[in-house]
Protein backbone atom coordinates (compact mmCIF):
# COMPACT_ATOMS: atom_id res chain seq x y z
CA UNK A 1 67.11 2.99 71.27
CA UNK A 2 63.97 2.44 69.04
CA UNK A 3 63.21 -1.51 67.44
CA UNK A 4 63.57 0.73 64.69
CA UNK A 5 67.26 1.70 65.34
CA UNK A 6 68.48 -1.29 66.27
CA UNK A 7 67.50 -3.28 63.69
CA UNK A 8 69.52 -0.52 61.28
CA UNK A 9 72.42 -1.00 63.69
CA UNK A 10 72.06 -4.89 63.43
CA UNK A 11 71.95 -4.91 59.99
CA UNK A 12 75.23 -3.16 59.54
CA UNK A 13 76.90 -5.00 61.50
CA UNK A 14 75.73 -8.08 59.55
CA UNK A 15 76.81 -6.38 56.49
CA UNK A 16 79.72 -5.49 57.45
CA UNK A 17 80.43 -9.01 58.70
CA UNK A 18 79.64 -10.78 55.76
CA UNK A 19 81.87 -8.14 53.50
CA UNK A 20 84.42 -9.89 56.13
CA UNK A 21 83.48 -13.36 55.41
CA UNK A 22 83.50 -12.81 51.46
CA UNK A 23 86.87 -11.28 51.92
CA UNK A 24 87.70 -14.18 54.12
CA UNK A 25 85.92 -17.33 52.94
CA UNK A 26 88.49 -19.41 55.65
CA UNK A 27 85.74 -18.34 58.44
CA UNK A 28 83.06 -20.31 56.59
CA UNK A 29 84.85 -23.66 57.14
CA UNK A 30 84.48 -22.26 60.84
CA UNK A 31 81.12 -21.97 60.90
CA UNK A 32 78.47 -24.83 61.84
CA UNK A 33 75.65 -25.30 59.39
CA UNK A 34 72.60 -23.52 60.61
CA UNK A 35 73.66 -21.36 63.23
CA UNK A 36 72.53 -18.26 65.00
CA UNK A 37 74.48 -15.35 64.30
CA UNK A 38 75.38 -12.88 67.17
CA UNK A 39 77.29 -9.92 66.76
CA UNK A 40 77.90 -7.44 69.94
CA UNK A 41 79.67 -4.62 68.47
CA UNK A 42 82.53 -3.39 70.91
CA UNK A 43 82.12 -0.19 70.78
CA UNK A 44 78.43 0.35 71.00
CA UNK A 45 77.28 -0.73 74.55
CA UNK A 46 73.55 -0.17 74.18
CA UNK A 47 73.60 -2.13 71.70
CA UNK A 48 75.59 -5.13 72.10
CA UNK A 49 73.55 -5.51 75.62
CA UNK A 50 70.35 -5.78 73.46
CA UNK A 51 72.03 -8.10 71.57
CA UNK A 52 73.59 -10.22 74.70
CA UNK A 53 70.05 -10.24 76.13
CA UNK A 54 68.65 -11.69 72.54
CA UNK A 55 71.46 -14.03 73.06
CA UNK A 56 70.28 -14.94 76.16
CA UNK A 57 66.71 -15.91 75.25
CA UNK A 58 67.98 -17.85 72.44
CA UNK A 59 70.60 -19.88 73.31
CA UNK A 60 68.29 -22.78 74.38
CA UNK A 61 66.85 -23.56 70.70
CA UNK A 62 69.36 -26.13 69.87
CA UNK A 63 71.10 -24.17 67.25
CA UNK A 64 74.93 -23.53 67.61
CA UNK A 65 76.13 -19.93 68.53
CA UNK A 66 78.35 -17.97 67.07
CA UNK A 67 78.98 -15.02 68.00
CA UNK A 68 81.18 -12.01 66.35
CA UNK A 69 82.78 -9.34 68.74
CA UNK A 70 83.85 -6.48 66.10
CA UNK A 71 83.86 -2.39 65.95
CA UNK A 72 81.23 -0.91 64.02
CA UNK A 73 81.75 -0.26 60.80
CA UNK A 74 80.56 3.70 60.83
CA UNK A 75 78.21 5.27 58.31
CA UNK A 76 80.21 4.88 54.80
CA UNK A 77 81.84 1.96 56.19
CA UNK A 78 81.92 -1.38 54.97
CA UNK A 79 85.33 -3.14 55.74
CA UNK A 80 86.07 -3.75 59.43
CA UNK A 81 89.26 -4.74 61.23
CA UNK A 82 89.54 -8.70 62.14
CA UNK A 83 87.04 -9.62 64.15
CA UNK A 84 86.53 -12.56 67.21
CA UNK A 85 84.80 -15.12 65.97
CA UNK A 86 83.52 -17.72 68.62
CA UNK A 87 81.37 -20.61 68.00
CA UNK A 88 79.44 -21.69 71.27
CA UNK A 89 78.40 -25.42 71.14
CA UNK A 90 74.67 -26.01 71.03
């Protein structure tokens, strides 16, 4: 997988994640200010182990975690199913 490719894949996922989010405003009361968003899509492996490894590296800044386990949403495909939302403390 290019840079390139998944960055497109990344920013579907946050797309489709924040479709959730406006659909669902409850998760924002979730959410810690100024976080770092992770999403590892469940059913694309390549990518969700670039993403876990980006994860990795970051987790020491200070910021809280949260991080989104969720299907991708496909090609025309903005809604997805409930996702896992888990906030890891800083």
């Amino acid at each position: 997988m290019t840079d390139e490719e998944m960055f497109n894949r990344n920013a579907d996922l946050q797309t489709a994640f924040m479709q959730y989010i406006l659909d669902h405003p409850e998760i924002i009361e979730k959410l810690p200010p100024d976080y770092l968003l992770v999403i590892l899509p469940e059913d694309d492996p390549e990518l969700a182990k670039r993403n876990e490894a980006l994860l990795q590296a970051r987790v020491s800044d200070g910021k809280p975690v949260v991080v989104v386990r969720m299907k991708s949403p496909g090609p025309a495909k903005l809604r997805i199913s409930t996702p896992k939302v888990k906030v890891l403390a800083s």
